[in-house]
Protein backbone atom coordinates (compact mmCIF):
# COMPACT_ATOMS: atom_id res chain seq x y z
CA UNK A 1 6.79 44.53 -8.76
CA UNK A 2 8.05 42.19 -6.01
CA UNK A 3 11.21 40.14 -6.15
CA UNK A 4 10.31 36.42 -6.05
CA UNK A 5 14.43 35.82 -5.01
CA UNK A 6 13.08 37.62 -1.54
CA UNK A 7 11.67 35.15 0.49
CA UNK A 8 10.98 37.48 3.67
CA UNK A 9 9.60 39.98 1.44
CA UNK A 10 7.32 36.99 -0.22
CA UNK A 11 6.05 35.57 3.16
CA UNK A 12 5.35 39.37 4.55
CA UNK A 13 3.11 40.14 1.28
CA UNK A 14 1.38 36.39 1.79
CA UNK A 15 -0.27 37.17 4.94
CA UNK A 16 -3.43 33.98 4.53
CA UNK A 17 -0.08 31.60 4.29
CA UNK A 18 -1.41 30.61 0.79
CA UNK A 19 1.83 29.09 -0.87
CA UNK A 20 1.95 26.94 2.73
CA UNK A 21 -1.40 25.60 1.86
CA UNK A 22 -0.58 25.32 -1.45
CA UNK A 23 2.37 23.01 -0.42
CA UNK A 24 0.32 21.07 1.95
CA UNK A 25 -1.64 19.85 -0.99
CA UNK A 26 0.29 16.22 -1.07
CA UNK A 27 0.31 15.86 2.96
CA UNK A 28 -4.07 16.34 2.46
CA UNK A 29 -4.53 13.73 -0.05
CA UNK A 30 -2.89 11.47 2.82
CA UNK A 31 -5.54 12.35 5.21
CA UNK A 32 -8.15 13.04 3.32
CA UNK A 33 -8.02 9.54 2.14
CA UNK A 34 -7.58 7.78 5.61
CA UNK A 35 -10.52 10.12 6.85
CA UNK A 36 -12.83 8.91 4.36
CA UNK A 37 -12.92 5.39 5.93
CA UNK A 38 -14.55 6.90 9.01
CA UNK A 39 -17.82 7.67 7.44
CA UNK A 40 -20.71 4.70 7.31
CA UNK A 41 -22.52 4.23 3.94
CA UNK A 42 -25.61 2.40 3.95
CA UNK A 43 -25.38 -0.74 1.56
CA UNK A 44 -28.43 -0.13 -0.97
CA UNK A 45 -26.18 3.24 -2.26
CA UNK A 46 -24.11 0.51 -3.98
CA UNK A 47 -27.38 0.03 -6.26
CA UNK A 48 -27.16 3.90 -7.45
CA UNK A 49 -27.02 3.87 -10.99
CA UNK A 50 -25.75 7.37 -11.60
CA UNK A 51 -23.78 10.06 -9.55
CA UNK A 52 -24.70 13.38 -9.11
CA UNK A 53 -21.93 16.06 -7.71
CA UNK A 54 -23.33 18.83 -6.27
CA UNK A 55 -21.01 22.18 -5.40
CA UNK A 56 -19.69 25.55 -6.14
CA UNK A 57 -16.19 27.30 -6.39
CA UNK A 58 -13.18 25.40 -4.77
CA UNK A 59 -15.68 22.93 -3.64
CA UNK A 60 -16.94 21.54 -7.00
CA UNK A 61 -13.65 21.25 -8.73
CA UNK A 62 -12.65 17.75 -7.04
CA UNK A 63 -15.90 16.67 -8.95
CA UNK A 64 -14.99 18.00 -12.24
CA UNK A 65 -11.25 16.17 -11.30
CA UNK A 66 -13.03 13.23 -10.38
CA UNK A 67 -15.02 12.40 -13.29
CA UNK A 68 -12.16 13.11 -15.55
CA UNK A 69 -10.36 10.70 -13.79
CA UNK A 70 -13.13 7.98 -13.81
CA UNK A 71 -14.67 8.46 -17.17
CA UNK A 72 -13.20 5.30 -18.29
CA UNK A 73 -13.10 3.25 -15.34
CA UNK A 74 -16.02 3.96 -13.31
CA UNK A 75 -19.33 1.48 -13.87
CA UNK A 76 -21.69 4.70 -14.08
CA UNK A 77 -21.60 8.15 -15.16
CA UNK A 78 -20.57 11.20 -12.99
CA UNK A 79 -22.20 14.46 -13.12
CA UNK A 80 -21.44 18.18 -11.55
CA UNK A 81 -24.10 20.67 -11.18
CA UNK A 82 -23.07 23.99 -10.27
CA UNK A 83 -26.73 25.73 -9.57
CA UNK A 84 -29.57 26.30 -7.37
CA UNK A 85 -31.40 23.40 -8.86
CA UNK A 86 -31.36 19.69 -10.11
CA UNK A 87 -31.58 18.22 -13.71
CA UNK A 88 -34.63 16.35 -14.21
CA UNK A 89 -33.22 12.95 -14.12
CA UNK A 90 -32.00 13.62 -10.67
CA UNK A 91 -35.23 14.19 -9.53
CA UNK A 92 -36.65 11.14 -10.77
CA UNK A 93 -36.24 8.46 -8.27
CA UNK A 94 -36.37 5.95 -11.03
CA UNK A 95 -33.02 7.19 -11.55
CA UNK A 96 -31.38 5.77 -8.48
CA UNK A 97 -29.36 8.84 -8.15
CA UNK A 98 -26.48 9.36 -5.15
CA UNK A 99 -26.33 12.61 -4.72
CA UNK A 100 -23.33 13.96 -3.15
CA UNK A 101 -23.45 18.01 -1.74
CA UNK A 102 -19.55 19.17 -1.81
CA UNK A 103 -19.58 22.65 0.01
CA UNK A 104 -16.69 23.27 2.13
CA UNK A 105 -17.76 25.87 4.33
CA UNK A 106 -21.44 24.19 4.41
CA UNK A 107 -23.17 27.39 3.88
CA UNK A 108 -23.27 27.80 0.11
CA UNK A 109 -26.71 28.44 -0.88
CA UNK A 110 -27.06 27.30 -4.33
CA UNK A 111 -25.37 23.52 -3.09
CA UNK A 112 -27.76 24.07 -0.10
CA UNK A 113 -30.82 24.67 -1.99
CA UNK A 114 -30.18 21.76 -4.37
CA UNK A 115 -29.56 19.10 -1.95
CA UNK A 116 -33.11 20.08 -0.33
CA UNK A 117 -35.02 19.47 -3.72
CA UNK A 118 -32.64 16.16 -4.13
CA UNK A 119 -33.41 14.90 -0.38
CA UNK A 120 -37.60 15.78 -1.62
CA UNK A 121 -36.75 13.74 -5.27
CA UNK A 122 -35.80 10.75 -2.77
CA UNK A 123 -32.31 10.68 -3.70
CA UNK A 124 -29.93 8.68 -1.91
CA UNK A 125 -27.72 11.45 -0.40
CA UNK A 126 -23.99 11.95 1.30
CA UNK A 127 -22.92 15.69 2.76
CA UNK A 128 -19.33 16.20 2.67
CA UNK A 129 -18.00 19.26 4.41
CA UNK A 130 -16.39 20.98 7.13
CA UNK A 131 -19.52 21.99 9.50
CA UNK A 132 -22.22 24.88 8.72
CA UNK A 133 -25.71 24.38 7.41
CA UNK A 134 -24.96 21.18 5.64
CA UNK A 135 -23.59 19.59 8.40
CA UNK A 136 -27.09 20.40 10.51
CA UNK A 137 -28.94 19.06 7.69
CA UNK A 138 -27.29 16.01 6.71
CA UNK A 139 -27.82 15.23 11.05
CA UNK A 140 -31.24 16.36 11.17
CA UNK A 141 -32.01 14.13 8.16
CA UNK A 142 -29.81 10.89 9.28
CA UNK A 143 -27.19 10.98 6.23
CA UNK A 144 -23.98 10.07 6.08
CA UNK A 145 -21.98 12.92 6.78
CA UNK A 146 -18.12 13.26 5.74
CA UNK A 147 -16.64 15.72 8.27
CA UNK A 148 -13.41 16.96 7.35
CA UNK A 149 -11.46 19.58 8.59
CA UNK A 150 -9.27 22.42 6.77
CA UNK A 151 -9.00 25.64 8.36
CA UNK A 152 -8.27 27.28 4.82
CA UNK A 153 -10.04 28.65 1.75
CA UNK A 154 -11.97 26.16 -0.20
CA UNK A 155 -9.40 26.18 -3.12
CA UNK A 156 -6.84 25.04 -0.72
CA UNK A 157 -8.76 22.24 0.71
CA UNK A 158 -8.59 20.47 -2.67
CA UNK A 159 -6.68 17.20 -1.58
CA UNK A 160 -9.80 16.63 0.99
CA UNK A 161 -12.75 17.40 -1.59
CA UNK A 162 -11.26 15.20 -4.47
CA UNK A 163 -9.52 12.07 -2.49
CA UNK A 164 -12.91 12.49 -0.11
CA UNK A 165 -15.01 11.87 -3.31
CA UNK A 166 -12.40 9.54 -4.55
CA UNK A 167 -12.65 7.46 -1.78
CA UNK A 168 -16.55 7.50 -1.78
CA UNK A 169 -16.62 6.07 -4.99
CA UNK A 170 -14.27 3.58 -4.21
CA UNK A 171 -15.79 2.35 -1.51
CA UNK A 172 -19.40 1.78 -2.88
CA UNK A 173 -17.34 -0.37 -5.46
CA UNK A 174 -17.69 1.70 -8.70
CA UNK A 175 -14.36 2.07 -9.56
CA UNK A 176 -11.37 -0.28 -9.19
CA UNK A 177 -9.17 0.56 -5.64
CA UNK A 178 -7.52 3.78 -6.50
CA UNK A 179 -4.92 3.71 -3.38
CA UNK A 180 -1.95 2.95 -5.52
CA UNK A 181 -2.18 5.39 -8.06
CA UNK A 182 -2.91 7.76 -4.94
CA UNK A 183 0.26 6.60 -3.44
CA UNK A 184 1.87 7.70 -6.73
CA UNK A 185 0.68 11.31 -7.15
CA UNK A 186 1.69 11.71 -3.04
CA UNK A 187 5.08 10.70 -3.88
CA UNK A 188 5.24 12.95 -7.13
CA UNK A 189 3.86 15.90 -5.36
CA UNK A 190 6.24 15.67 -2.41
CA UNK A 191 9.23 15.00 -4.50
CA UNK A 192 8.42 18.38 -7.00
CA UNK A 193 7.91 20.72 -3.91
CA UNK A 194 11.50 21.67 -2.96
CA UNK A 195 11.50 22.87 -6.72
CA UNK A 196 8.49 24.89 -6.42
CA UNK A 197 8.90 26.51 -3.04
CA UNK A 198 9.38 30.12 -2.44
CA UNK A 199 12.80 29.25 -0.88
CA UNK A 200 13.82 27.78 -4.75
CA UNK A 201 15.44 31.00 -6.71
CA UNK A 202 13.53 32.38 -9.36
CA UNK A 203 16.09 30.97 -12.18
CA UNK A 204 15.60 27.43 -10.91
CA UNK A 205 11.66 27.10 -9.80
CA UNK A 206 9.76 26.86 -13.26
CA UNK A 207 6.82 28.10 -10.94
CA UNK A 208 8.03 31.59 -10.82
CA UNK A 209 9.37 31.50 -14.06
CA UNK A 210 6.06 30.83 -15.40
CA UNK A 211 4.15 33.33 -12.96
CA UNK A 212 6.86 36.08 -14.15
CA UNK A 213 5.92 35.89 -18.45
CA UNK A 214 2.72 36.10 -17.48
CA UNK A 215 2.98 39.36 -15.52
CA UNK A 216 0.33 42.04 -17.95
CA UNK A 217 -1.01 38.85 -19.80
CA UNK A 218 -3.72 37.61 -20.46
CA UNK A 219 -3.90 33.46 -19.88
CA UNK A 220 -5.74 31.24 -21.80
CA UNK A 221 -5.28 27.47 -20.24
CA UNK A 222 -5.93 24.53 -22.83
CA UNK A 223 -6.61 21.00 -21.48
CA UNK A 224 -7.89 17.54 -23.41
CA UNK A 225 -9.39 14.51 -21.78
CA UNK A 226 -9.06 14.21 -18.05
CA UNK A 227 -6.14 17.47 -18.07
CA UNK A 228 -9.85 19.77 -19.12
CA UNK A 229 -10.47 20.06 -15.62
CA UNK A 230 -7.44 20.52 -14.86
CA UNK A 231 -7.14 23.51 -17.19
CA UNK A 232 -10.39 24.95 -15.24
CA UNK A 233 -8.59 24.55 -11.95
CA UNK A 234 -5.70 26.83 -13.31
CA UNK A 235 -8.21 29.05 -14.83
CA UNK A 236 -9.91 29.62 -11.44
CA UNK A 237 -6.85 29.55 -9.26
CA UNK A 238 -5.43 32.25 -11.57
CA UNK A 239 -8.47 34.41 -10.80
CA UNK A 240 -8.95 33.78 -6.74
CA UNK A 241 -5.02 33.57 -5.85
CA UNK A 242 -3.75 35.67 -9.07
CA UNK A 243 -6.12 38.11 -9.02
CA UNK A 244 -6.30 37.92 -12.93
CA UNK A 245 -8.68 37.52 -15.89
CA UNK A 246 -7.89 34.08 -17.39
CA UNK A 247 -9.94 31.36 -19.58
CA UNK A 248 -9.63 28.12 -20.14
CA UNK A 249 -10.16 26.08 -23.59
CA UNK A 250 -11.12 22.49 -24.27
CA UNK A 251 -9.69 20.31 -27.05
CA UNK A 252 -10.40 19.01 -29.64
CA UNK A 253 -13.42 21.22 -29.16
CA UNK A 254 -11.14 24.57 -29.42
CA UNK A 255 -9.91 23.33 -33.19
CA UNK A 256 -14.01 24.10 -34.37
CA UNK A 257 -13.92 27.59 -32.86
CA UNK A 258 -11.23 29.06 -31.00
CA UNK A 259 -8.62 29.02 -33.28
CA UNK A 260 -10.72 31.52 -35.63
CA UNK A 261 -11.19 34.00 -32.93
CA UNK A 262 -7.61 35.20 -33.65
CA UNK A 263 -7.98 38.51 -35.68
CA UNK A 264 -9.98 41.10 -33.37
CA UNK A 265 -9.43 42.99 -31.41
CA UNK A 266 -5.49 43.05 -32.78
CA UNK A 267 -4.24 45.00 -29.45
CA UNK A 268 -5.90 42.03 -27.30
CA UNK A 269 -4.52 39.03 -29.11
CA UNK A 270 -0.56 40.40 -28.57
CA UNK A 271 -1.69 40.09 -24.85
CA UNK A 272 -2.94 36.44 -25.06
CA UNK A 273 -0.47 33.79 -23.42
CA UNK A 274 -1.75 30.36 -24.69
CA UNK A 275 -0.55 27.31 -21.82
CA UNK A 276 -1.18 23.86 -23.50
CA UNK A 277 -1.08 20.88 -20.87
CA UNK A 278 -0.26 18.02 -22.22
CA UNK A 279 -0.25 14.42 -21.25
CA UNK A 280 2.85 12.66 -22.36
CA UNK A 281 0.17 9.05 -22.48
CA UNK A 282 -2.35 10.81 -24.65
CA UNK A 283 -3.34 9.23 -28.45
CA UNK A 284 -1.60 10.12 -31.34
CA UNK A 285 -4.35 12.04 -32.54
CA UNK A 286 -4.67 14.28 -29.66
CA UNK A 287 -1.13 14.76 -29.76
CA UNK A 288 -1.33 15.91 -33.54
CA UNK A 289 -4.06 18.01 -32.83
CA UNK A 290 -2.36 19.91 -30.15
CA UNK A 291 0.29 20.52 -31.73
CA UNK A 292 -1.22 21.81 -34.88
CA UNK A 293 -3.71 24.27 -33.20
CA UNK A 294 -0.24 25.81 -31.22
CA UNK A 295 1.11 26.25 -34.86
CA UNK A 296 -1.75 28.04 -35.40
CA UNK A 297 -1.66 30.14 -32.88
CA UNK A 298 1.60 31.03 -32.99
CA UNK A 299 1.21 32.12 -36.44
CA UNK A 300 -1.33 34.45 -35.45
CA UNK A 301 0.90 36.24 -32.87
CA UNK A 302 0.34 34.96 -29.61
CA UNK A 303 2.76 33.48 -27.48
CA UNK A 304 2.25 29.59 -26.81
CA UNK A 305 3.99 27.42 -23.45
CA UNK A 306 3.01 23.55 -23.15
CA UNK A 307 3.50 22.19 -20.02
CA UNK A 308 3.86 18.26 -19.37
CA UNK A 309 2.39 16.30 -16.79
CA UNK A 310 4.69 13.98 -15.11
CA UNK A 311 3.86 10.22 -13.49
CA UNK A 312 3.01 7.05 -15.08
CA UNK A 313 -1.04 6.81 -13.43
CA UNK A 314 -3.00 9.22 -14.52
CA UNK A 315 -4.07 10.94 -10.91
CA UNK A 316 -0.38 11.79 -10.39
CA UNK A 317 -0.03 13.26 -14.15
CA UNK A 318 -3.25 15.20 -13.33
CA UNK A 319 -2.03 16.02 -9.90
CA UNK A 320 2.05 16.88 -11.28
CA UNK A 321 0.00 19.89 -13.17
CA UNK A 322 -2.69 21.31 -10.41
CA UNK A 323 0.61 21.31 -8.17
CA UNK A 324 2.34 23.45 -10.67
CA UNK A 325 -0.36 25.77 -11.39
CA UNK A 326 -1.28 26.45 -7.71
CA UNK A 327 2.01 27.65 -7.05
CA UNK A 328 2.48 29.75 -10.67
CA UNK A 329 -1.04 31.54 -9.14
CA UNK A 330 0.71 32.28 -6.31
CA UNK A 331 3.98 33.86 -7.62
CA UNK A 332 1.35 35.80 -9.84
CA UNK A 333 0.17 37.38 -6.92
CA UNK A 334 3.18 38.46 -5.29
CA UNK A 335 5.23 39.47 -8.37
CA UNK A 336 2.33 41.94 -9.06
CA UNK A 337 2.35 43.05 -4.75
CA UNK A 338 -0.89 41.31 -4.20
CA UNK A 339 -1.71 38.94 -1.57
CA UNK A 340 -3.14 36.10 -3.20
CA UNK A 341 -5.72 34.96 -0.44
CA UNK A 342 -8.17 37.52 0.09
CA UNK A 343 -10.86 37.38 -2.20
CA UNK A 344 -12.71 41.26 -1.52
CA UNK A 345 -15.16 40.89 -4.88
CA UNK A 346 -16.36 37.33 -3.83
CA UNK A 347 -16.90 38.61 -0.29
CA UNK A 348 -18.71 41.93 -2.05
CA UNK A 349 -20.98 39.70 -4.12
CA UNK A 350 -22.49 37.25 -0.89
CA UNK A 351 -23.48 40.62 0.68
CA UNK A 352 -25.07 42.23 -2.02
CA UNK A 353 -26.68 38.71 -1.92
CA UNK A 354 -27.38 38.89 1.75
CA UNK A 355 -28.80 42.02 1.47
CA UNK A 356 -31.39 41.36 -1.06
CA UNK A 357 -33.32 38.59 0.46
């Protein structure tokens, strides 16, 4: 097991430079958001009346972000579809859909293949990526295209895929101008990364602390409201950067189901960790109700951690908990002598793919 206190020895095991990227998430949002501007959208999107998110991985996360950040503020629903193909209300052109293909790397097929049957449904239609395939396409077929570019794994190039959709939204007018609260979460995130940095000591950086009782566990990441996808995004980064098994719970959907699942198998449950993020703004209710289903948890044996978003807007609260959980994914990693960038069973799976067609 590797010492987190050993910064050398950290840096030497992290050989993709992921706790860098990690760090760079606040300086991304910055230019993500200024990039944004540079792309021309055609004034009939503005009459859209629903949006559509399409996108994989890393790349459909800042969609799952987004609408949790929106759902009470944006004049018409937001939708993610991870798959090769699109609901049937998207293919209506009654619909007035936007459609909106998030793939960072612009090759991933299932986005790819669903943003040709939205472009035959009539869709209105934006491509936002680094290059590849989509790129091609979204020039061939005179869309707007928003180029970015992020010379990292997708699930580092968060700050561009969310602000980028952010921004998109903003600027066809559906949602109120977010660049305040933006401002916010860039402040927040720069101020908490001295703290979380692998030059902070283990006894003083709640980031390794966390990483560290989770070492042979098994997480299980609870979110309500807008911190849901949130929990998903430290579900997923526990599995590409920690190279572990995790899941991730809803509430107050968890209090009809989950919290029964606690008697089998008996060996299993002693290795749960339960992580609760909460939002110190959330209702009373909520509040209860979280509180209640850790009591029961506890009760049944398995070790229970909330963590508490910080900021007053909500993107920054959201954004005070991704920051943390990126990094605890990280330290994961390393404190298990694992580099957490490579990702061999993803790679594995595209070439059995490959190889089949």
């Amino acid at each position: 097991m590797a010492d987190l206190n050993d910064v050398r020895a950290l840096r030497a095991l992290d050989t993709g430079n992921m706790l860098r990227l990690v760090g760079e998430l606040p300086a991304q949002l910055r230019a993500g958001w200024r990039n944004a501007s540079t792309v021309d959208l055609p004034a009939d999107y503005r009459q859209a009346q629903r949006v559509l998110i399409l996108g994989m991985g890393g790349s459909a996360i800042g969609g799952d972000l987004l609408r949790g950040l929106v759902a009470d503020r944006c004049s018409l629903p937001v939708v993610v579809q991870r798959d090769y193909s699109l609901p049937a209300w998207a293919a209506d052109p009654a619909t007035k859909t936007l459609v909106i293909a998030s793939s960072h790397s612009g090759n991933t097929e299932e986005t790819l293949t669903a943003f040709a049957a939205a472009r035959a449904a009539g869709a209105r239609l934006i491509a936002l990526t680094t290059g590849g395939e989509l790129a091609a396409r979204a020039r061939a077929w005179g869309i707007p295209l928003l180029l970015y570019q992020c010379a990292s794994p997708p699930r580092a190039a968060l700050g561009y895929s969310f602000v980028s959709l952010l921004a998109l939204l903003a600027r066809l007018e559906f949602l109120p101008d977010p660049q305040a609260d933006l401002e916010e979460a860039i402040s927040l995130l720069e101020e908490m990364r001295p703290t979380l940095s692998e030059e902070r000591p283990l006894s003083a950086n709640p980031a390794k602390e966390l990483a560290m009782s989770l070492v042979g566990r098994l997480p299980v990441i609870f979110g309500a409201g807008a911190l849901t996808a949130v929990a998903r995004r430290w579900k997923c980064q526990f599995n590409e950067n920690g190279k572990t098994w995790a899941l991730w719970e809803e509430l107050p959907e968890a209090g009809h189901n989950t919290v029964v699942g606690t008697s089998f198998p008996a060996e299993g449950i002693r290795r749960l960790t339960a992580l609760f993020l909460a939002d110190p703004q959330e209702e009373a209710r909520m509040v209860l109700r979280r509180r209640a289903t850790v009591d029961l948890l506890s009760e049944a044996g398995i070790a229970c951690k909330t963590l508490t978003a910080r900021g007053r807007g909500l993107l920054a609260r959201m954004f005070s908990l991704i920051f943390l959980g990126d990094y605890v994914s990280c330290y994961l990693a390393l404190a298990q002598d694992a580099d957490p960038t490579p990702i061999p069973p993803i790679d594995r799976l595209k070439a059995l793919l490959a190889a089949a067609r």
